[in-house]
Protein backbone atom coordinates (compact mmCIF):
# COMPACT_ATOMS: atom_id res chain seq x y z
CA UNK A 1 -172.24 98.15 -78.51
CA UNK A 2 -168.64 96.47 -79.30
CA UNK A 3 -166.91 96.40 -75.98
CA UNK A 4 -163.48 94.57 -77.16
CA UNK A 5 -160.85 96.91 -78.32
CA UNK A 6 -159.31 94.44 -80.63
CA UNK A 7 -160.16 91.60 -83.11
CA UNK A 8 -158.67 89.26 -85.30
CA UNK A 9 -159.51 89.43 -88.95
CA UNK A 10 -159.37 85.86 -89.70
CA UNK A 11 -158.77 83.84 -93.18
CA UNK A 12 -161.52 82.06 -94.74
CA UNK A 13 -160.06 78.17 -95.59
CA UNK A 14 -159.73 76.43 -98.75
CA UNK A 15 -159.18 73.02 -99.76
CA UNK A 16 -156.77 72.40 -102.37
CA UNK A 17 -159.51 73.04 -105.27
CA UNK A 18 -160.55 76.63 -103.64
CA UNK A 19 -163.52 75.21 -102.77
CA UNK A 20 -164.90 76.51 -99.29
CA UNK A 21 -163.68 74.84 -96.32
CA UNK A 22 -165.96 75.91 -93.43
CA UNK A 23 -164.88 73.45 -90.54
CA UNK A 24 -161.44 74.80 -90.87
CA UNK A 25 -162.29 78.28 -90.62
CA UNK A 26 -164.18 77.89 -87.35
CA UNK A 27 -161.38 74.82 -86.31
CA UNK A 28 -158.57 78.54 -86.67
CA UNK A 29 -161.62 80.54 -84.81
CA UNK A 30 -161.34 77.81 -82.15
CA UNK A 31 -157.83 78.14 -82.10
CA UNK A 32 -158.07 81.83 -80.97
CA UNK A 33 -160.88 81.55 -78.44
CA UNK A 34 -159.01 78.85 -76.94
CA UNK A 35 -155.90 81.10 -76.94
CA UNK A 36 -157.90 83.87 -75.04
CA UNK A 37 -158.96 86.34 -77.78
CA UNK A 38 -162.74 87.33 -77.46
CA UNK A 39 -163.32 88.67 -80.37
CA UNK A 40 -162.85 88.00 -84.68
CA UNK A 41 -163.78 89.27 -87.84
CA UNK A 42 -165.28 86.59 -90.06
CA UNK A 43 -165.75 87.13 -94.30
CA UNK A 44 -164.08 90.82 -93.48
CA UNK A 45 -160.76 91.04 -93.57
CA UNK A 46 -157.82 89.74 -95.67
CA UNK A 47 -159.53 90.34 -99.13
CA UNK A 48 -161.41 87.34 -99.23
CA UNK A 49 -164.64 88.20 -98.94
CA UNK A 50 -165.03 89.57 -102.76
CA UNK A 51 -164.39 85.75 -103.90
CA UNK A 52 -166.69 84.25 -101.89
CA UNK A 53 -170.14 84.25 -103.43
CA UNK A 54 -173.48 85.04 -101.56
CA UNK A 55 -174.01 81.20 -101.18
CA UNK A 56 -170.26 80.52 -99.55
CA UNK A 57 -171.09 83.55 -97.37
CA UNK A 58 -174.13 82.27 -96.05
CA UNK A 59 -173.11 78.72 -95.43
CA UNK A 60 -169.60 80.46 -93.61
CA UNK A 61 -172.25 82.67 -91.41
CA UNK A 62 -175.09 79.43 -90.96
CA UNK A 63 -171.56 77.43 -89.55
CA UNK A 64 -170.41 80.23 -87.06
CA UNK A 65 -173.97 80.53 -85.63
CA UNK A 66 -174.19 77.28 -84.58
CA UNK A 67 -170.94 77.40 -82.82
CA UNK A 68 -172.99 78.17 -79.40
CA UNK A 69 -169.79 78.26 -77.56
CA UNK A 70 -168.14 81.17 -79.69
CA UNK A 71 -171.37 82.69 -80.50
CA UNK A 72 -172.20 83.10 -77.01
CA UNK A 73 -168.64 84.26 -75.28
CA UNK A 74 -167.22 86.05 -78.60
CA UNK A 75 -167.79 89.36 -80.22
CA UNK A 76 -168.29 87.44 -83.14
CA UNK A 77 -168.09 90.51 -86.48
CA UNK A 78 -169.08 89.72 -89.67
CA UNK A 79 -168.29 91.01 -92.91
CA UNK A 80 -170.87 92.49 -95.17
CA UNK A 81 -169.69 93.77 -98.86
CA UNK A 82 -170.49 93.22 -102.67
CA UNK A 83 -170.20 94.49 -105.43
CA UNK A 84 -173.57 93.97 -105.98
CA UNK A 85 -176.24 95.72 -103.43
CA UNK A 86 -178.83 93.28 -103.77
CA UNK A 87 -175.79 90.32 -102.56
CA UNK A 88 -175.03 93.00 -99.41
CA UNK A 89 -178.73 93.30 -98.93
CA UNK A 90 -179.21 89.47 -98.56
CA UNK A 91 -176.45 89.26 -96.37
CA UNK A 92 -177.74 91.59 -94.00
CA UNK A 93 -181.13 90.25 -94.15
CA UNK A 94 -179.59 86.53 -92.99
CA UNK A 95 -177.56 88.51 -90.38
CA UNK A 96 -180.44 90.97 -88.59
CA UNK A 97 -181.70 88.10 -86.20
CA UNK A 98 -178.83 86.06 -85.02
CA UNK A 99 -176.70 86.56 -82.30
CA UNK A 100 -173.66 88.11 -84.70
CA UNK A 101 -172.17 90.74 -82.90
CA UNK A 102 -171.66 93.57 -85.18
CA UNK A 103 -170.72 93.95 -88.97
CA UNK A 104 -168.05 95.63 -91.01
CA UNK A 105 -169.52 97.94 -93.66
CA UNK A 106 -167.24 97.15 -97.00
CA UNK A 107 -167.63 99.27 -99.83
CA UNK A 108 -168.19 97.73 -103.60
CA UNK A 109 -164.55 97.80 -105.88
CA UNK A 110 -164.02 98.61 -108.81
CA UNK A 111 -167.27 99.89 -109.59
CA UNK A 112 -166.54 103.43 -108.02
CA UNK A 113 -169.79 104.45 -106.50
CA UNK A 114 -170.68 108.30 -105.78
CA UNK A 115 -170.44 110.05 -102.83
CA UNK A 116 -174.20 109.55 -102.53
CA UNK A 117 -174.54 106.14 -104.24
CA UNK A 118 -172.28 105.19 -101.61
CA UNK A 119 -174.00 106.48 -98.30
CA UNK A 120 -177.53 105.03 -100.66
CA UNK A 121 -175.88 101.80 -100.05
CA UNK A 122 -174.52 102.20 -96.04
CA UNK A 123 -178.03 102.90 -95.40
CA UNK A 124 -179.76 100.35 -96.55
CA UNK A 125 -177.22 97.72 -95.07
CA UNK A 126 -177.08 99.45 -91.77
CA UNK A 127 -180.87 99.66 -91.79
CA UNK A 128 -181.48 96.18 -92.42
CA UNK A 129 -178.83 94.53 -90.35
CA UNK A 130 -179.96 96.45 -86.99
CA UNK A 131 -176.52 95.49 -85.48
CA UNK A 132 -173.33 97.67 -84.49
CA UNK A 133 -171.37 98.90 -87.66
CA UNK A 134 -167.78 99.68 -88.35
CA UNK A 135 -167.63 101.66 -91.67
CA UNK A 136 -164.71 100.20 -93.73
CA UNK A 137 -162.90 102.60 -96.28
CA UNK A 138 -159.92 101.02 -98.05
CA UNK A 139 -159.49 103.00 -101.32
CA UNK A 140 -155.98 101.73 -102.04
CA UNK A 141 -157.99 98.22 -102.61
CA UNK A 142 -161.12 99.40 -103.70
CA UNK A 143 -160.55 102.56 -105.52
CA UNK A 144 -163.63 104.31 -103.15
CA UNK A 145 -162.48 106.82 -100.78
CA UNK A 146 -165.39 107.56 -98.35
CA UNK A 147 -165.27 111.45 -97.73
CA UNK A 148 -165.16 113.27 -94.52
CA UNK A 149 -168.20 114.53 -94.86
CA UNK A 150 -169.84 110.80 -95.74
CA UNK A 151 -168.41 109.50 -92.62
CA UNK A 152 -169.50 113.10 -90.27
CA UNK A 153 -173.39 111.93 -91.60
CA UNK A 154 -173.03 108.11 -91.21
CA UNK A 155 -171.65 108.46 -87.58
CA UNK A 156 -174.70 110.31 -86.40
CA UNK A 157 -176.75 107.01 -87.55
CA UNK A 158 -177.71 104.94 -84.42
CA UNK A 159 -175.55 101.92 -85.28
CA UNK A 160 -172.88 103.46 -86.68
CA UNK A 161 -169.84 102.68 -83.79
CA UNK A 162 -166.52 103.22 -85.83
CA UNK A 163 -164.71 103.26 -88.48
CA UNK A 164 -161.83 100.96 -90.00
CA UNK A 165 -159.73 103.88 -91.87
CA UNK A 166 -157.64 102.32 -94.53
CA UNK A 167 -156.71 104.77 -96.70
CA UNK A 168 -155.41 108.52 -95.13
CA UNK A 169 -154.52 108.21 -91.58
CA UNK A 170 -154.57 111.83 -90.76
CA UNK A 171 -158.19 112.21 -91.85
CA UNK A 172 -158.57 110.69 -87.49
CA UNK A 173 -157.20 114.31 -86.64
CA UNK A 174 -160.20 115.61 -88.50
CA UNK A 175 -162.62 113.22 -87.70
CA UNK A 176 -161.97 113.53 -84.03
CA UNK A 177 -163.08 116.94 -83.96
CA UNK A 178 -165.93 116.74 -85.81
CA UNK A 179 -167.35 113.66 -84.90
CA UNK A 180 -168.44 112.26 -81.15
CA UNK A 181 -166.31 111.01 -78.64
CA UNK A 182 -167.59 107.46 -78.42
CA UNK A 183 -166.76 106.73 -81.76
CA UNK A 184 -163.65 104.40 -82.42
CA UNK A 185 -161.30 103.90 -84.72
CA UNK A 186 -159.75 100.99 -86.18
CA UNK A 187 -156.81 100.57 -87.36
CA UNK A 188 -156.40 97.78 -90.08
CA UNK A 189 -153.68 95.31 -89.76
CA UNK A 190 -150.53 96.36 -87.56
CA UNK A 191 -148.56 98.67 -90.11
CA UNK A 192 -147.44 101.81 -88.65
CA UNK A 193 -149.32 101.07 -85.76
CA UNK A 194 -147.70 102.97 -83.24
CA UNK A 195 -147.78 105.99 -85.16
CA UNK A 196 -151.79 105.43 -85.72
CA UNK A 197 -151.91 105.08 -82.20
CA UNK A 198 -150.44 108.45 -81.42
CA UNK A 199 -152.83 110.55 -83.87
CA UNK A 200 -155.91 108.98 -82.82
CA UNK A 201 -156.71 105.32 -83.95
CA UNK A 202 -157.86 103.60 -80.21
CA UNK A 203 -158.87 99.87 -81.70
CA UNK A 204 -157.55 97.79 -84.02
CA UNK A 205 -158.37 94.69 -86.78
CA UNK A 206 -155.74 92.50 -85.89
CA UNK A 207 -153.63 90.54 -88.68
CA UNK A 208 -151.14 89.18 -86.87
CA UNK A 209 -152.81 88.40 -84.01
CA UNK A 210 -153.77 85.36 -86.42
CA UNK A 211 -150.26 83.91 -85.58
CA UNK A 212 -149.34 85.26 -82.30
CA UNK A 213 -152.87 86.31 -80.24
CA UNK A 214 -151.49 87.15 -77.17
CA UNK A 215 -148.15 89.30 -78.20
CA UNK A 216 -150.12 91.21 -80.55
CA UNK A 217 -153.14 91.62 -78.10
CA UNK A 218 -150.13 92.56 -75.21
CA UNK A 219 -148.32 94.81 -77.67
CA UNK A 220 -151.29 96.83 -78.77
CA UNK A 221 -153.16 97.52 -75.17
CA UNK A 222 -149.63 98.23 -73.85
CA UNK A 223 -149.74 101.18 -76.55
CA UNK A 224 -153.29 102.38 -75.51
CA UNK A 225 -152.14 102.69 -72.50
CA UNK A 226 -149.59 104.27 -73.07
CA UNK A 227 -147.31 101.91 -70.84
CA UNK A 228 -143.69 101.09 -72.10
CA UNK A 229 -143.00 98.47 -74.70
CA UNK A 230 -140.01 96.55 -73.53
CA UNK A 231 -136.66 96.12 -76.14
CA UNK A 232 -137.86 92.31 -75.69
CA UNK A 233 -141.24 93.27 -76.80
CA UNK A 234 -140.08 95.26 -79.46
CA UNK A 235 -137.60 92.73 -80.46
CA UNK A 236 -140.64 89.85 -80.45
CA UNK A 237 -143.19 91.78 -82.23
CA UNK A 238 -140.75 93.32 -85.15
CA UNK A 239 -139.92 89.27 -85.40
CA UNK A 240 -143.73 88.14 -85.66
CA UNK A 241 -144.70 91.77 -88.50
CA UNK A 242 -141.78 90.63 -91.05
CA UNK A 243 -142.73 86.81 -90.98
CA UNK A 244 -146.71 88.05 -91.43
CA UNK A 245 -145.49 91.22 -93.84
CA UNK A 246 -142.80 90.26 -95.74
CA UNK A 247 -143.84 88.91 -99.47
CA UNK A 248 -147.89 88.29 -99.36
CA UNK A 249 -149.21 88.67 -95.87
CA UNK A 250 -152.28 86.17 -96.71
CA UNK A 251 -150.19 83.69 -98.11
CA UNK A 252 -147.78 83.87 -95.05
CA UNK A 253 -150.78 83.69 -92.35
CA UNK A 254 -151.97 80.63 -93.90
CA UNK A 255 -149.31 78.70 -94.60
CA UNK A 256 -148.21 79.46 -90.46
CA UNK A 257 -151.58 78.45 -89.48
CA UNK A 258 -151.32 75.67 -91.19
CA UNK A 259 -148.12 74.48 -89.24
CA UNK A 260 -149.81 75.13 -86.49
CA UNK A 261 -151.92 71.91 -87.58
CA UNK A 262 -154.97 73.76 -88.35
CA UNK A 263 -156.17 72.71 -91.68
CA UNK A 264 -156.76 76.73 -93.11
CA UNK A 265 -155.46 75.69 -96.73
CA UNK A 266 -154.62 77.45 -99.59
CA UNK A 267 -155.38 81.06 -100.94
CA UNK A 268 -157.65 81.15 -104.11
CA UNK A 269 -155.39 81.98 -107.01
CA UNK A 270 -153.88 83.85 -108.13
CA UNK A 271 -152.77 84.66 -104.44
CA UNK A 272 -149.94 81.51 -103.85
CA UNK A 273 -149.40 81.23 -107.58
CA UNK A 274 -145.36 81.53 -106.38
């Protein structure tokens, strides 16, 4: 089980050829441990897993396990998605016995799988990966919306713990009456995030908590709790969304991180082409 209710989706680093840089993504996942977060989302987030290959993956997944500091005091999530279910399956394979925490479930773009192609797919991954699972649905990025019903039949699978919802935010309301209580929902990135809040969404997949852990991390459990947010707060954490929003959010998290001395690099292009 995934105890933490937030983590931090975190860039994968380049060098200046796009070649993979794997000390500098786990130099920025030491940066956030150190900073008190306990928890990150490795080859997941920020749309970078679908140009790293099934090598790049592996060697990104071989460096974080020997990291026996974060391995062993993180949630440590790892992303597992390809176009290609064979590449997913291999993944999962190299995951099963290691001490990753959980995964997130990506679904293939482009390709627009059925319904039934689709849950062919969760299956197998969730089958062979034997960890936690947070089924990921973005259909404005991958053009696959994962139906009600899809998710209603995945969540009664043993590992199945959440859901990151992406796509139509009032498809919680239904969810939450359909589907058992100790099921969570993510919400991805900080958008609207008060409003997801409200109708249902109880965890998040931090973005900005790249930049600013502990502000986004105060800002969000504040809201679960339904404490009050401070016009400070609010003031601070409008500040830290339109650096991190405004223009390309990737490009703007890595170029901060980056001032921050950590050597995260560029985006693969055409991302940074400006």
């Amino acid at each position: 089980m995934l105890i933490e209710p937030l983590h931090i989706a975190v860039p994968t680093a380049f060098f200046k050829d796009e070649s993979l840089n794997v000390q500098g993504t786990i130099d920025h996942i030491k940066y956030l441990y150190s900073q008190g977060i306990k928890s990150v989302l490795v080859c997941g987030s920020t749309g970078e897993q679908h140009s790293l290959n099934l090598r790049e993956k592996i060697d990104l997944l071989n460096a974080v396990l020997k990291e026996e500091e974060l391995i062993n005091n993180m949630e440590v999530l790892f992303g597992v998605s390809s176009i290609r279910q064979v590449e997913a399956v291999e993944l999962a394979k190299a995951i099963r016995n290691t001490k990753i925490a959980g995964i997130l479930l990506g679904y293939p773009p482009y390709i627009l799988p059925s319904q039934e192609e689709a849950l062919g797919y969760s299956e197998k991954i969730i089958d062979l990966t034997n960890k936690p699972t947070i089924l990921y649905n973005n259909p404005k990025r991958t053009g696959f919306d994962l139906s009600l019903d899809s998710i209603i039949y995945l969540s009664m699978k043993e590992f199945v713990i959440g859901i990151k919802e992406a796509g139509n935010k009032d498809k919680i309301k239904t969810l939450k009456n359909k589907i058992h209580s100790s099921f969570y929902y993510y919400a991805g990135g900080e958008i609207d995030l008060e409003d997801k809040v409200k109708i249902g969404f109880n965890r998040l997949s931090s973005i900005s908590g790249n930049i600013s852990p502990d502000e986004t991390k105060k800002w969000f459990m504040k809201m679960l709790r339904n404490e009050p947010i401070t016009e400070q707060e609010n003031l601070d954490i409008t500040n830290i969304l339109q650096h991190v929003y405004t223009g390309s959010p990737l490009v703007n998290l890595k170029r901060m991180i980056n001032e921050k001395g950590i050597e995260i690099g560029i985006c693969r292009s055409p991302l940074g082409n400006i």
